[in-house]
Protein backbone atom coordinates (compact mmCIF):
# COMPACT_ATOMS: atom_id res chain seq x y z
CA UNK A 1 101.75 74.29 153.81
CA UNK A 2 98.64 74.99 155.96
CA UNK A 3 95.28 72.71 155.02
CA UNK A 4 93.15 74.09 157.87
CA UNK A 5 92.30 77.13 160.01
CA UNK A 6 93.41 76.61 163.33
CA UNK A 7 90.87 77.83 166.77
CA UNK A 8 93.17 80.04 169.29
CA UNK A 9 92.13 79.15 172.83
CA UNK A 10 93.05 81.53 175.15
CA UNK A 11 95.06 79.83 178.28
CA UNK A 12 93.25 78.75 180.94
CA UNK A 13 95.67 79.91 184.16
CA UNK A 14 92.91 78.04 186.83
CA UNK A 15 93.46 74.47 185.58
CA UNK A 16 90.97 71.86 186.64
CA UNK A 17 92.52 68.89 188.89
CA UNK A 18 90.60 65.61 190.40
CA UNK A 19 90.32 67.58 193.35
CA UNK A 20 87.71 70.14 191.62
CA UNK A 21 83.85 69.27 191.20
CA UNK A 22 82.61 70.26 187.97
CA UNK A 23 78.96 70.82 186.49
CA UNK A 24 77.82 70.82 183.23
CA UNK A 25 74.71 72.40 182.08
CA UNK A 26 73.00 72.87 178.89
CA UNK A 27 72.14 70.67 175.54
CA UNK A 28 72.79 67.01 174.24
CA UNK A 29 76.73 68.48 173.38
CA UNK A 30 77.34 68.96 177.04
CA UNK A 31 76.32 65.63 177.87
CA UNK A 32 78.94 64.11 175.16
CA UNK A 33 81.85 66.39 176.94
CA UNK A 34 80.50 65.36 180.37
CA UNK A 35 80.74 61.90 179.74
CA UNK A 36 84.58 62.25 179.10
CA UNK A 37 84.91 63.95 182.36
CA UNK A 38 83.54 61.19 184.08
CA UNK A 39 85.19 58.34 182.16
CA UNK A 40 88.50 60.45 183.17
CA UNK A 41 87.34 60.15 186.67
CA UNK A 42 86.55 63.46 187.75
CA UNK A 43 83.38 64.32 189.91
CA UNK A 44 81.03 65.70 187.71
CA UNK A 45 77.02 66.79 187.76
CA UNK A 46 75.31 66.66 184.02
CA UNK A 47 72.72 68.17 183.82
CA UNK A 48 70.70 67.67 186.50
CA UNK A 49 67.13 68.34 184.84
CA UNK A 50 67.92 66.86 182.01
CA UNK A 51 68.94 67.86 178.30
CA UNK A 52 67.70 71.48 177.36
CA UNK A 53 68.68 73.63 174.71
CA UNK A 54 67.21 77.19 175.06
CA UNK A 55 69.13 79.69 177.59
CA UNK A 56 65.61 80.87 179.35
CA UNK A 57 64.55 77.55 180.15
CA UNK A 58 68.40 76.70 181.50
CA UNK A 59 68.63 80.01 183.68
CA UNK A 60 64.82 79.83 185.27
CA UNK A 61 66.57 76.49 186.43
CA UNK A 62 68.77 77.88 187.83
CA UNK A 63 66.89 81.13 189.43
CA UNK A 64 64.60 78.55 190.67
CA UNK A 65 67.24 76.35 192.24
CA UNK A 66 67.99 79.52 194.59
CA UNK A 67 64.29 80.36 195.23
CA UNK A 68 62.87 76.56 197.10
CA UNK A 69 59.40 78.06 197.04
CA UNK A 70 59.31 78.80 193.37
CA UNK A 71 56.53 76.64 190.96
CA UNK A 72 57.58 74.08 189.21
CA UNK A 73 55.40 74.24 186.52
CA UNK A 74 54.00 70.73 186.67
CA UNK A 75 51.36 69.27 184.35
CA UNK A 76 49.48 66.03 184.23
CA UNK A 77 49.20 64.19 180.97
CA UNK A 78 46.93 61.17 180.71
CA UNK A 79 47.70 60.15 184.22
CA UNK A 80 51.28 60.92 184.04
CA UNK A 81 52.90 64.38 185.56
CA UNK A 82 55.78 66.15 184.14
CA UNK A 83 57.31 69.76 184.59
CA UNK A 84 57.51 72.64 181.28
CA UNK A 85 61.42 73.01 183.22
CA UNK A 86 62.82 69.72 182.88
CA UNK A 87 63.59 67.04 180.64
CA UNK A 88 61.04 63.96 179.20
CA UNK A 89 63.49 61.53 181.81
CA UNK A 90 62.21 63.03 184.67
CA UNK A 91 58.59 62.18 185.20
CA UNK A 92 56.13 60.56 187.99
CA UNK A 93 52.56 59.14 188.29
CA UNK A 94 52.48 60.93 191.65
CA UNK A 95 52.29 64.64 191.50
CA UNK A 96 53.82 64.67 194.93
CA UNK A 97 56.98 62.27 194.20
CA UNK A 98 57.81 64.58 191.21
CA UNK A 99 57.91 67.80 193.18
CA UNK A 100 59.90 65.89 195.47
CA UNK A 101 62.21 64.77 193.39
CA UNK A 102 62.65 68.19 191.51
CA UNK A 103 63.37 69.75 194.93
CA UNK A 104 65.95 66.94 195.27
CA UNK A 105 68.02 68.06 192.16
CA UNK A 106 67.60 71.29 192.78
CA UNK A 107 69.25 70.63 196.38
CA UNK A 108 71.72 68.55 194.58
CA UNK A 109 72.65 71.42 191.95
CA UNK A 110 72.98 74.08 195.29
CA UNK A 111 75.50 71.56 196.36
CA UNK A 112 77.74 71.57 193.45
CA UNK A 113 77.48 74.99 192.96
CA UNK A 114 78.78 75.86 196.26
CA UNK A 115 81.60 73.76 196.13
CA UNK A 116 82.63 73.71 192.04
CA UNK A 117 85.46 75.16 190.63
CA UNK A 118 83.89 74.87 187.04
CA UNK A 119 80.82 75.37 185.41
CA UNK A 120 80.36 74.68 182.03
CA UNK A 121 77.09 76.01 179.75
CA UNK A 122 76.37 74.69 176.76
CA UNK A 123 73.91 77.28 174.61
CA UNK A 124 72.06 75.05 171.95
CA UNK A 125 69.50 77.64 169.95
CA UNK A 126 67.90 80.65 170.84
CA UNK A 127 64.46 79.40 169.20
CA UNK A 128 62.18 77.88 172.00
CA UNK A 129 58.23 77.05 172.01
CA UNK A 130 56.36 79.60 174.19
CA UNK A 131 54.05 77.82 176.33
CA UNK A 132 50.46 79.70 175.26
CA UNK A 133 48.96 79.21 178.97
CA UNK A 134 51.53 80.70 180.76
CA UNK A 135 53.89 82.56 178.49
CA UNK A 136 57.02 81.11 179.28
CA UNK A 137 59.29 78.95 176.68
CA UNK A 138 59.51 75.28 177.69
CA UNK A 139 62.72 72.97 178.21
CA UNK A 140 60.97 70.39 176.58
CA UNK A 141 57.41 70.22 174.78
CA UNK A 142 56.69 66.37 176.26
CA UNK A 143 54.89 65.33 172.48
CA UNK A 144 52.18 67.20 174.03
CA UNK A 145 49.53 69.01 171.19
CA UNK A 146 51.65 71.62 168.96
CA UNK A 147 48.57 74.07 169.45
CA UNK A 148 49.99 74.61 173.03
CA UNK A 149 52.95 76.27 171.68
CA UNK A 150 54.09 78.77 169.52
CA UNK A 151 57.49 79.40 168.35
CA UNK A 152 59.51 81.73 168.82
CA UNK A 153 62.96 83.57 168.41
CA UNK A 154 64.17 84.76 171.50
CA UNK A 155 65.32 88.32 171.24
CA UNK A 156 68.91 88.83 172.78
CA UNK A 157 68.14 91.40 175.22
CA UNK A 158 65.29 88.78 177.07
CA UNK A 159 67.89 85.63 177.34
CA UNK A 160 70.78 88.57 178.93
CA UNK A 161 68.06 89.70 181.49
CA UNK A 162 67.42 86.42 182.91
CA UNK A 163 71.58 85.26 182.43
CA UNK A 164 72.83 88.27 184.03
CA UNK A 165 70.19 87.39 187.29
CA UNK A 166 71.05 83.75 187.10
CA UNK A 167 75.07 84.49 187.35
CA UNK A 168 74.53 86.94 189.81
CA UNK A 169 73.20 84.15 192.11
CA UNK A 170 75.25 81.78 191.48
CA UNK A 171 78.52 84.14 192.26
CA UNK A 172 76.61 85.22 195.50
CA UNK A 173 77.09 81.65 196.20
CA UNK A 174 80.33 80.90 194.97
CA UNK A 175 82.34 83.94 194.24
CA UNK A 176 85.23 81.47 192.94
CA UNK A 177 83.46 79.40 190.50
CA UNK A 178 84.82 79.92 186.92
CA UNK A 179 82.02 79.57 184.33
CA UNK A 180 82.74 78.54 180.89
CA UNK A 181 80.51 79.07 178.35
CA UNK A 182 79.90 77.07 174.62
CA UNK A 183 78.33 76.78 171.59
CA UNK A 184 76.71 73.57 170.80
CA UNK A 185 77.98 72.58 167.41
CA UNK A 186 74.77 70.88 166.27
CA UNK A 187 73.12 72.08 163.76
CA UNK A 188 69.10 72.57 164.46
CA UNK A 189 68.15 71.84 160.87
CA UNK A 190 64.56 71.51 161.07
CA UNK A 191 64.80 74.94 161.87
CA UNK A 192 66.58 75.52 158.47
CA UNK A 193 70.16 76.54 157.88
CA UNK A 194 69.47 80.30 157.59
CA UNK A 195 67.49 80.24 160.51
CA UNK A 196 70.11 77.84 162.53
CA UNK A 197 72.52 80.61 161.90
CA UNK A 198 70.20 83.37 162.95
CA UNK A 199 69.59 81.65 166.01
CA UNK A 200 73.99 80.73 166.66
CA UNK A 201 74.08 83.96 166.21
CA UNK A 202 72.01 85.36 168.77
CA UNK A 203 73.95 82.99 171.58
CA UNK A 204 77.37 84.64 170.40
CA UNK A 205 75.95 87.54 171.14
CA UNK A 206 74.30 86.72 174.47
CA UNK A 207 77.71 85.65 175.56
CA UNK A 208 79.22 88.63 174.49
CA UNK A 209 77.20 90.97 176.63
CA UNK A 210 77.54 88.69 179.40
CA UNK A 211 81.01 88.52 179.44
CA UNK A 212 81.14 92.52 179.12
CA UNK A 213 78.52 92.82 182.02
CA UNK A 214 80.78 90.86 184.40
CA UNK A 215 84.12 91.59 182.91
CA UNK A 216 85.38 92.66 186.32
CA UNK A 217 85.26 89.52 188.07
CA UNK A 218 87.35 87.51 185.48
CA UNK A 219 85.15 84.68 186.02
CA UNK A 220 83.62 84.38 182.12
CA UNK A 221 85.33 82.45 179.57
CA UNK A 222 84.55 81.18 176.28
CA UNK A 223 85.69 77.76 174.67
CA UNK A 224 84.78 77.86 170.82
CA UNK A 225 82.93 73.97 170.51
CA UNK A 226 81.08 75.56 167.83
CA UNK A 227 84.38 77.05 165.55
CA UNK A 228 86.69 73.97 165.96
CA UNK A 229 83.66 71.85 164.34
CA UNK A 230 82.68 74.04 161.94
CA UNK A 231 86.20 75.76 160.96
CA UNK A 232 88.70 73.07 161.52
CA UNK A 233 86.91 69.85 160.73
CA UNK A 234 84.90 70.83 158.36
CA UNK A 235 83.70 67.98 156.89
CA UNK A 236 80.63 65.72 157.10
CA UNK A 237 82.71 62.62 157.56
CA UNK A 238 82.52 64.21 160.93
CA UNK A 239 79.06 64.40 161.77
CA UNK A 240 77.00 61.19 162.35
CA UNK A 241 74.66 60.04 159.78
CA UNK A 242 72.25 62.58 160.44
CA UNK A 243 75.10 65.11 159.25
CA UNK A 244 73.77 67.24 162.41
CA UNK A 245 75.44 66.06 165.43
CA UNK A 246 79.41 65.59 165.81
CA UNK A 247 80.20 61.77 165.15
CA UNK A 248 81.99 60.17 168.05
CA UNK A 249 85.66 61.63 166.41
CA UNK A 250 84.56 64.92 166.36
CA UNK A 251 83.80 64.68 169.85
CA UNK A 252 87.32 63.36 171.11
CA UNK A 253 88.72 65.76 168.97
CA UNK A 254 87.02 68.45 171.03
CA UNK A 255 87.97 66.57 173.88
CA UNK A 256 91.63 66.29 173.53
CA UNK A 257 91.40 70.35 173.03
CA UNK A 258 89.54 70.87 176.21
CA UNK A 259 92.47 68.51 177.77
CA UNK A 260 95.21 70.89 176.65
CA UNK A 261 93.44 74.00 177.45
CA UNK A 262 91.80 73.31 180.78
CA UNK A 263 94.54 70.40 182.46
CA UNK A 264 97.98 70.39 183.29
CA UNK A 265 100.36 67.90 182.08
CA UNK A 266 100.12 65.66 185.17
CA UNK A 267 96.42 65.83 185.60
CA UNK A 268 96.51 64.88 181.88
CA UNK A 269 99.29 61.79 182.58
CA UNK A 270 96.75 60.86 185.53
CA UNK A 271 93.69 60.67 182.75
CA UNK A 272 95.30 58.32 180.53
CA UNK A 273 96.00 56.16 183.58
CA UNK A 274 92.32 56.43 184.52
CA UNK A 275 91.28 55.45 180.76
CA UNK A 276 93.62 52.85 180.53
CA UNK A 277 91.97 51.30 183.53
CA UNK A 278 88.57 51.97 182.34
CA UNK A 279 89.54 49.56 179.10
CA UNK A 280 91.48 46.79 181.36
CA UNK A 281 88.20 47.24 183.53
CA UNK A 282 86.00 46.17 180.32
CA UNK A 283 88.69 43.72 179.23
CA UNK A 284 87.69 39.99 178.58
CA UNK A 285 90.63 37.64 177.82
CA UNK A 286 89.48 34.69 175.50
CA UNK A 287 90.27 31.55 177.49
CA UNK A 288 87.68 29.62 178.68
CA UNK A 289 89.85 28.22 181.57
CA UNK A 290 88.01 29.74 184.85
CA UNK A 291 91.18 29.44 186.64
CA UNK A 292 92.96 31.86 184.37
CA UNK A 293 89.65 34.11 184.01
CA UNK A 294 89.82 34.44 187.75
CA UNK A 295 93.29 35.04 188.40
CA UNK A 296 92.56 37.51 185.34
CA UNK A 297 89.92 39.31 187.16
CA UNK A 298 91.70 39.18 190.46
CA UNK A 299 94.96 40.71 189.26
CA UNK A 300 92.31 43.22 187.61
CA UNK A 301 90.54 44.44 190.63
CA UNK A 302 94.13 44.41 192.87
CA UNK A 303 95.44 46.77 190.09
CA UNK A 304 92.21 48.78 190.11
CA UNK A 305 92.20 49.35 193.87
CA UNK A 306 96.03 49.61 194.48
CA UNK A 307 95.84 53.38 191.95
CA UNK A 308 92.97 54.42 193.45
CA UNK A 309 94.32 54.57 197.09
CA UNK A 310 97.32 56.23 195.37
CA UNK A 311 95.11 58.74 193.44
CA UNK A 312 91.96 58.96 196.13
CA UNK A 313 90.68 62.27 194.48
CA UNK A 314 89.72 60.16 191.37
CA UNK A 315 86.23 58.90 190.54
CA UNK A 316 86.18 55.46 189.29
């Protein structure tokens, strides 16, 4: 007797191994994945301007990233500069030592690019705040005065325009580099539920012509975040108590489906190594003898170091 639904992933025939870089780009859900990457000790960039949601704001990143000499959109605020293209986390009193520092992740994220095997990109909503001075929609609004905005619903054809351009560079760059696309599984509520749909909706589709535009290089996937919360668990127990963002089960549910899809079985053996090491790593034994709490923490860090010159490719 069946109780649930059940997503089919398609197989993955490029898996990723510790040897493989992998970025991951997009809203608060990509962060959650990318954390499990990097507690399974693989080298991984996350989001290197910080958390956005909105697929204009993500690929002008990205555009930019190519183009050094492009603006960076930087405002002051009560003595304080930020940029309309990056996250509230990345912020200066010096004008100067935040355009340096953008042009430092950007640098960073041509780096990874280059040399990734993976990128994944994490679609949140399609509704963004148009910036009224200079008619672009924002990654973040920085708490500044709502009558600088207005919101809007981004029309499908608009986010493709700016994807396709954005892909098209990044290939240029790194004809090999498989790109997986998501959708975040968190619902945007303040928006309303209709509306939240409206605007899932519109990334399904965005990913849909994308994938159809560069069909021919076999480089577009999709991994369904979005159905396996909302078909197969689907139940609040798992979402946190906001009942809008995928409680910390959810997530390792997701997980252990991206493990299955996207690793082979002895990348997957060498991850529960790594997280078995992670928790002796964190481990405190309950004797208050320093002798044994020393020869504890020495048989800990000869343990520690004795895998990783066996498995050098791993991040720890």
């Amino acid at each position: 007797m069946k109780f649930k639904l059940e997503t089919k992933i398609p197989a993955f025939t490029q898996k990723i191994s510790h040897q493989d870089q992998v970025i991951f780009f997009g809203s608060c859900f990509s962060d959650d994945i990318s954390s499990r990457f990097k507690n399974a000790g693989f080298d991984v960039l996350s989001n290197p301007f910080g958390t956005i949601f909105h697929p204009i704001p993500m690929a002008r990143n990205i555009i930019n990233s190519f183009n050094q000499g492009s603006e960076l959109s930087i405002f002051e605020s009560e003595n304080h500069f930020s940029s309309w293209d990056c996250s509230t986390l990345i912020n200066s009193e010096s004008k100067d030592v935040l355009e340096q520092e953008i042009r430092k992740i950007q640098a960073t994220f041509l780096e990874y690019i280059e040399k990734s095997s993976y990128l994944f990109i994490t679609f949140g909503t399609s509704f963004g705040y148009l910036n009224t001075e200079n008619e672009q929609i924002v990654s973040n609004c920085h708490k500044q005065n709502s009558t600088l905005f207005r919101k809007k619903l981004s029309e499908i054809e608009e986010m493709s325009h700016l994807w396709k351009t954005a892909l098209e560079v990044i290939f240029e760059k790194n004809p090999q580099i498989k790109i997986v696309f998501t959708v975040s599984p968190v619902r945007h509520s303040k928006d309303g539920l209709t509306e939240n749909n409206r605007s899932k909706a519109r990334l399904f589709e965005l990913i849909s012509n994308l994938e159809k535009h560069f069909k021919n290089k076999n480089a577009l996937h999709y991994f369904p975040s979005y159905e396996i919360i909302i078909d197969e668990l689907r139940d609040y127990r798992f979402y946190k108590e906001d009942l809008i963002h995928p409680s910390e089960q959810a997530i390792n549910y997701i997980w252990e489906k991206i493990k299955t899809t996207f690793f082979s079985e002895k990348t997957i053996k060498l991850i529960d190594e790594v997280e078995n090491l992670r928790k002796l790593e964190q481990h405190k034994i309950l004797t208050k003898n320093q002798v044994e709490i020393d020869k504890f923490n020495e048989l800990k860090k000869l343990k520690i170091k004795k895998f990783l010159e066996e498995n050098n490719t791993v991040k720890f």
